[in-house]
Protein backbone atom coordinates (compact mmCIF):
# COMPACT_ATOMS: atom_id res chain seq x y z
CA UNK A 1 15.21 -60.05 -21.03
CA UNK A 2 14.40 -57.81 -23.29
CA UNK A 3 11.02 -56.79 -22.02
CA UNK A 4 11.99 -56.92 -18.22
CA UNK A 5 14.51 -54.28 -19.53
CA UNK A 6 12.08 -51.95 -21.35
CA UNK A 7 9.73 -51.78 -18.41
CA UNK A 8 12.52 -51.16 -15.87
CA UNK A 9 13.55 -47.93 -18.13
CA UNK A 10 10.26 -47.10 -19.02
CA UNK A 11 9.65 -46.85 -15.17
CA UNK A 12 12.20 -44.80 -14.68
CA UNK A 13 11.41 -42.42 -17.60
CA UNK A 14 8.15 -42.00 -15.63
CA UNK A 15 9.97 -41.39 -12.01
CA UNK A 16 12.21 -38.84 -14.02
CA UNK A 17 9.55 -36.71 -15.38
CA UNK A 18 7.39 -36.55 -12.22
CA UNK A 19 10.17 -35.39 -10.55
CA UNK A 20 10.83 -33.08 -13.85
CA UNK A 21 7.23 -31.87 -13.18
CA UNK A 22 7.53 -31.70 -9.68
CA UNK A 23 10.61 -29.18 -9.91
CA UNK A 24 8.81 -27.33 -12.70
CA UNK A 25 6.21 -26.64 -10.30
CA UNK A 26 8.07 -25.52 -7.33
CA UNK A 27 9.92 -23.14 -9.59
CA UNK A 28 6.45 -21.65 -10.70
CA UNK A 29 5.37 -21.02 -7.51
CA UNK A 30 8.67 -19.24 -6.37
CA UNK A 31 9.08 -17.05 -9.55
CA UNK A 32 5.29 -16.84 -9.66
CA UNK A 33 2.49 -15.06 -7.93
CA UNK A 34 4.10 -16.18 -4.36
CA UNK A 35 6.00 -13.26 -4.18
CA UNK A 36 6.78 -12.98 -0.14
CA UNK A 37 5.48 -9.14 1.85
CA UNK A 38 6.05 -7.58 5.21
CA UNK A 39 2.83 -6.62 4.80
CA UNK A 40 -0.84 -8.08 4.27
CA UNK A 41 -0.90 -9.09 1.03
CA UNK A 42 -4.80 -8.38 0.00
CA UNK A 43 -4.16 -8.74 -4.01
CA UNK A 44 -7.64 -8.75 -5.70
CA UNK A 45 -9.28 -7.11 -2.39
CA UNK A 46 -13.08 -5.87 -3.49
CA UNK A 47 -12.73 -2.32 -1.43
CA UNK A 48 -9.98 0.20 -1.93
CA UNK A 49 -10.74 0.79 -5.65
CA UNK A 50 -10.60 4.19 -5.91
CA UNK A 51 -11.12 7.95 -4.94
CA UNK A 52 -12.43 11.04 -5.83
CA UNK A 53 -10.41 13.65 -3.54
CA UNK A 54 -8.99 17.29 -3.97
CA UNK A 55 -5.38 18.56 -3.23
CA UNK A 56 -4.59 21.64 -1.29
CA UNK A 57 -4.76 23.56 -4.63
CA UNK A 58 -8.39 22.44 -5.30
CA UNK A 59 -7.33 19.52 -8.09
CA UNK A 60 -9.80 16.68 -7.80
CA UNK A 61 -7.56 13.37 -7.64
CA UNK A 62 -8.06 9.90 -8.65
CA UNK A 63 -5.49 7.24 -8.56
CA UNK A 64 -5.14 7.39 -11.98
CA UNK A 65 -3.47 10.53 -11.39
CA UNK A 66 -0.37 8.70 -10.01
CA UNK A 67 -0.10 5.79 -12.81
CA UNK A 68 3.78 4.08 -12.73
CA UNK A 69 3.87 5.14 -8.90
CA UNK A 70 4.08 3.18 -5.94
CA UNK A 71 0.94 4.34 -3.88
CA UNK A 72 0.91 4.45 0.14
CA UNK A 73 -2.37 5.67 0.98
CA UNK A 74 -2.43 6.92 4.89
CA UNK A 75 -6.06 8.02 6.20
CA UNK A 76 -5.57 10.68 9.46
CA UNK A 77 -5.44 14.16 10.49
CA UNK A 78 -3.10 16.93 11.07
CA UNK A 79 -3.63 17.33 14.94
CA UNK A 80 -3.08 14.07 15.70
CA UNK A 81 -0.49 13.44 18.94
CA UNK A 82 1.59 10.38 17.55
CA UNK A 83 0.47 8.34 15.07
CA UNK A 84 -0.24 10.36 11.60
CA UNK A 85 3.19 12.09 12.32
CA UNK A 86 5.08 9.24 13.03
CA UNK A 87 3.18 7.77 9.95
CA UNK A 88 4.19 10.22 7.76
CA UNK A 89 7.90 10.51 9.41
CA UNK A 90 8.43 6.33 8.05
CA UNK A 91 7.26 7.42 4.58
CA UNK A 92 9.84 9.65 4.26
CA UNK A 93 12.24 6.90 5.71
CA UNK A 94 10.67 4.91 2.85
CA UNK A 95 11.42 6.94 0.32
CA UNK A 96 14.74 7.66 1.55
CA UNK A 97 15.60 4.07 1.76
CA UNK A 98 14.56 3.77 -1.42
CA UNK A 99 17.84 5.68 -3.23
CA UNK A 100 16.26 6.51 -6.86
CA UNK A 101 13.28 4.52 -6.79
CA UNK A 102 12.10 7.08 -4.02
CA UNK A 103 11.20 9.21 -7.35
CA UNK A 104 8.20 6.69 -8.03
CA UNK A 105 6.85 6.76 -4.86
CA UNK A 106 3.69 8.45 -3.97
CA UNK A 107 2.14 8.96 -1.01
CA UNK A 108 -1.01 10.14 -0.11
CA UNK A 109 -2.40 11.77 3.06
CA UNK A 110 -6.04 11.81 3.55
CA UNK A 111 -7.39 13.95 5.99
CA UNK A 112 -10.81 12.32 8.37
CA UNK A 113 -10.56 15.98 10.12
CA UNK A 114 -12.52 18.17 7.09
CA UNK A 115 -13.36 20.93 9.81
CA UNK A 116 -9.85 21.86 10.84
CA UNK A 117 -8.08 20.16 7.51
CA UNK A 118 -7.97 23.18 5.34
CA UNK A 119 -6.33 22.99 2.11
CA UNK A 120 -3.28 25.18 3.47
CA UNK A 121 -3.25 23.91 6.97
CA UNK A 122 -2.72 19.92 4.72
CA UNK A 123 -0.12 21.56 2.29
CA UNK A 124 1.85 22.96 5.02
CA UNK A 125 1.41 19.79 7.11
CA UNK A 126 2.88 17.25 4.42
CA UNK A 127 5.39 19.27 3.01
CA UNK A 128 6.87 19.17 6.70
CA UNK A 129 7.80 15.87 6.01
CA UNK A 130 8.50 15.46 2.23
CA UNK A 131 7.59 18.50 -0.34
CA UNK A 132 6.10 15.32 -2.63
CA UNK A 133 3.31 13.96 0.31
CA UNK A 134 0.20 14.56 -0.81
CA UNK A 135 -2.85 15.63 1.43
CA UNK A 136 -6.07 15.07 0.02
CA UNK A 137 -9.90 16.00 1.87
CA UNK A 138 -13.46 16.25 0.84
CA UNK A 139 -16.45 17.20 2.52
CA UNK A 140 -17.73 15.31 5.24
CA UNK A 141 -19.78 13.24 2.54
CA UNK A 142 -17.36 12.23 0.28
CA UNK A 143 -14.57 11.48 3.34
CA UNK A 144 -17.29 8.95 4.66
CA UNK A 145 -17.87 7.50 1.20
CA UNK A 146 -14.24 7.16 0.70
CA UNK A 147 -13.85 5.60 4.19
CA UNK A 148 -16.64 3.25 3.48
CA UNK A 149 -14.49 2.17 0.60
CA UNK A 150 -11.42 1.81 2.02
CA UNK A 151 -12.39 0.18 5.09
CA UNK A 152 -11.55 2.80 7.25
CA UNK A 153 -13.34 3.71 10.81
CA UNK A 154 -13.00 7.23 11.74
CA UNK A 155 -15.02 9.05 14.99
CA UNK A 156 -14.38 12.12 16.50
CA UNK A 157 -13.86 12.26 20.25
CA UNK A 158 -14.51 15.24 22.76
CA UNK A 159 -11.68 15.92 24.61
CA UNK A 160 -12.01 19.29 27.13
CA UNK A 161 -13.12 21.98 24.70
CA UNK A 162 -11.82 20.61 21.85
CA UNK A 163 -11.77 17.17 19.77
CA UNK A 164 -9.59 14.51 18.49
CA UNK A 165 -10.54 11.61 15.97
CA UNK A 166 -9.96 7.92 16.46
CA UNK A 167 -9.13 6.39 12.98
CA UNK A 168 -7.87 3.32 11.92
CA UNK A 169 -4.08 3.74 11.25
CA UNK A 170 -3.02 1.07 8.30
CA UNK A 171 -1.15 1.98 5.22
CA UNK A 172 -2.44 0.76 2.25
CA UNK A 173 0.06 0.20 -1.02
CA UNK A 174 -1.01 -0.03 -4.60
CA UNK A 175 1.60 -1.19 -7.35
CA UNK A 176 2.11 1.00 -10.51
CA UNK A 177 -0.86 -0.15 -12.00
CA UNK A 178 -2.66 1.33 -9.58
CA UNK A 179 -4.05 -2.10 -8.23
CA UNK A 180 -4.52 -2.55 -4.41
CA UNK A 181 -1.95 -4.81 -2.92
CA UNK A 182 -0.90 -4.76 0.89
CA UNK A 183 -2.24 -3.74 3.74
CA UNK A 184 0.82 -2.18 6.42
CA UNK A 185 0.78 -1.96 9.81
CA UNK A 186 1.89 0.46 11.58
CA UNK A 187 4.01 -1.10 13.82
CA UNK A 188 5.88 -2.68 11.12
CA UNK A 189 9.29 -0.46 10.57
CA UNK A 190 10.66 1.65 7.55
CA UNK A 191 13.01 -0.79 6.57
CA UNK A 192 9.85 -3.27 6.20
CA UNK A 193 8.23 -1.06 4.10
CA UNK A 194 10.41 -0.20 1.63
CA UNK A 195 11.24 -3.78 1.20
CA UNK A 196 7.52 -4.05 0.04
CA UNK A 197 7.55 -1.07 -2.04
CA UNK A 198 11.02 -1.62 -4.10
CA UNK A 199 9.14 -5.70 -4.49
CA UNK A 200 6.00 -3.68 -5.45
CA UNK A 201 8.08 -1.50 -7.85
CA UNK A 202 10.11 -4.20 -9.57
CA UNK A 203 7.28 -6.60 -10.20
CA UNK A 204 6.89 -8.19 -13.78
């Protein structure tokens, strides 16, 4: 009797602490790394390391210029019809929606139009839409060495006597470690995005 009684709780120990394990596990995973985006999440992507760019006042920039900052990096130009404007018009959304944390949010404009982009034309450009955006250019072998990096397809495009530049129209967001972490769309709204940044700026 005594036996049949010690394997009966012994085999219930063992169904306790699987489930103990089990439990322990799920918890892991939902406090853990499985932290849910709007966005792409492209943690540990091998592109989108870095840049070398200047400001409109000539400053070269790296990201480690905006350590503790919430980075949305936005690659376009400043006579483009729809989408850089409306681009820039949802980070300010952003960092409205954002109440205080706006403060430690960064964004970064960089220009794939270095003929027309000039430092003053970018200043005045960004600051139409938040006195914090940041333009950023280089010459037309540095932008193609960032946009190799990045990922990013730019090509100018006749149109009449003029030109306009096709370019590929993601947002990408880096955490305040300056690590790369989502890829945004840009049909995904301002609410969607700030959801991701205040996740990004919160993290452990």
């Amino acid at each position: 009797m005594h036996q049949r009684v010690s394997r009966h709780t012994s085999r219930r120990a063992f169904v306790l602490s699987g489930a103990v394990l089990a439990l322990g596990a799920l918890a892991g995973c939902s406090m853990g790394s499985s932290v849910s985006f709007n966005g792409a999440d492209i943690t540990g992507a091998d592109f989108g390391r870095d840049f070398r760019l200047k400001d409109p006042s000539g400053q070269e920039r790296t990201l480690a210029d905006f350590k503790d900052k919430v980075v949305l990096v936005f690659f376009g130009f400043t006579q483009c019809p729809d989408v850089c404007p409306t681009a820039l018009a949802r980070a300010a959304e952003v960092k409205a929606l954002l109440g205080p944390d706006g403060d430690r949010l960064q964004v970064l404009f960089i220009s794939v139009d270095p003929e027309r982009d000039t430092p003053e034309v970018l200043h005045a450009y960004t600051a139409a839409f938040d006195p914090t955006f940041l333009a950023l250019y280089g010459d037309q072998e540095r932008l193609a060495e960032t946009a190799k990096e990045f990922k990013v397809i730019y090509q100018k495009v006749p149109t009449g006597d003029s030109y306009t530049v096709d370019h590929t129209s993601v947002t990408y967001a880096y955490d305040t470690k300056g690590k790369l972490r989502l890829k945004l769309s840009h049909s995904q709204s301002a609410i969607e995005y700030a959801a991701d940044v205040r996740k990004l700026l919160h993290a452990a």
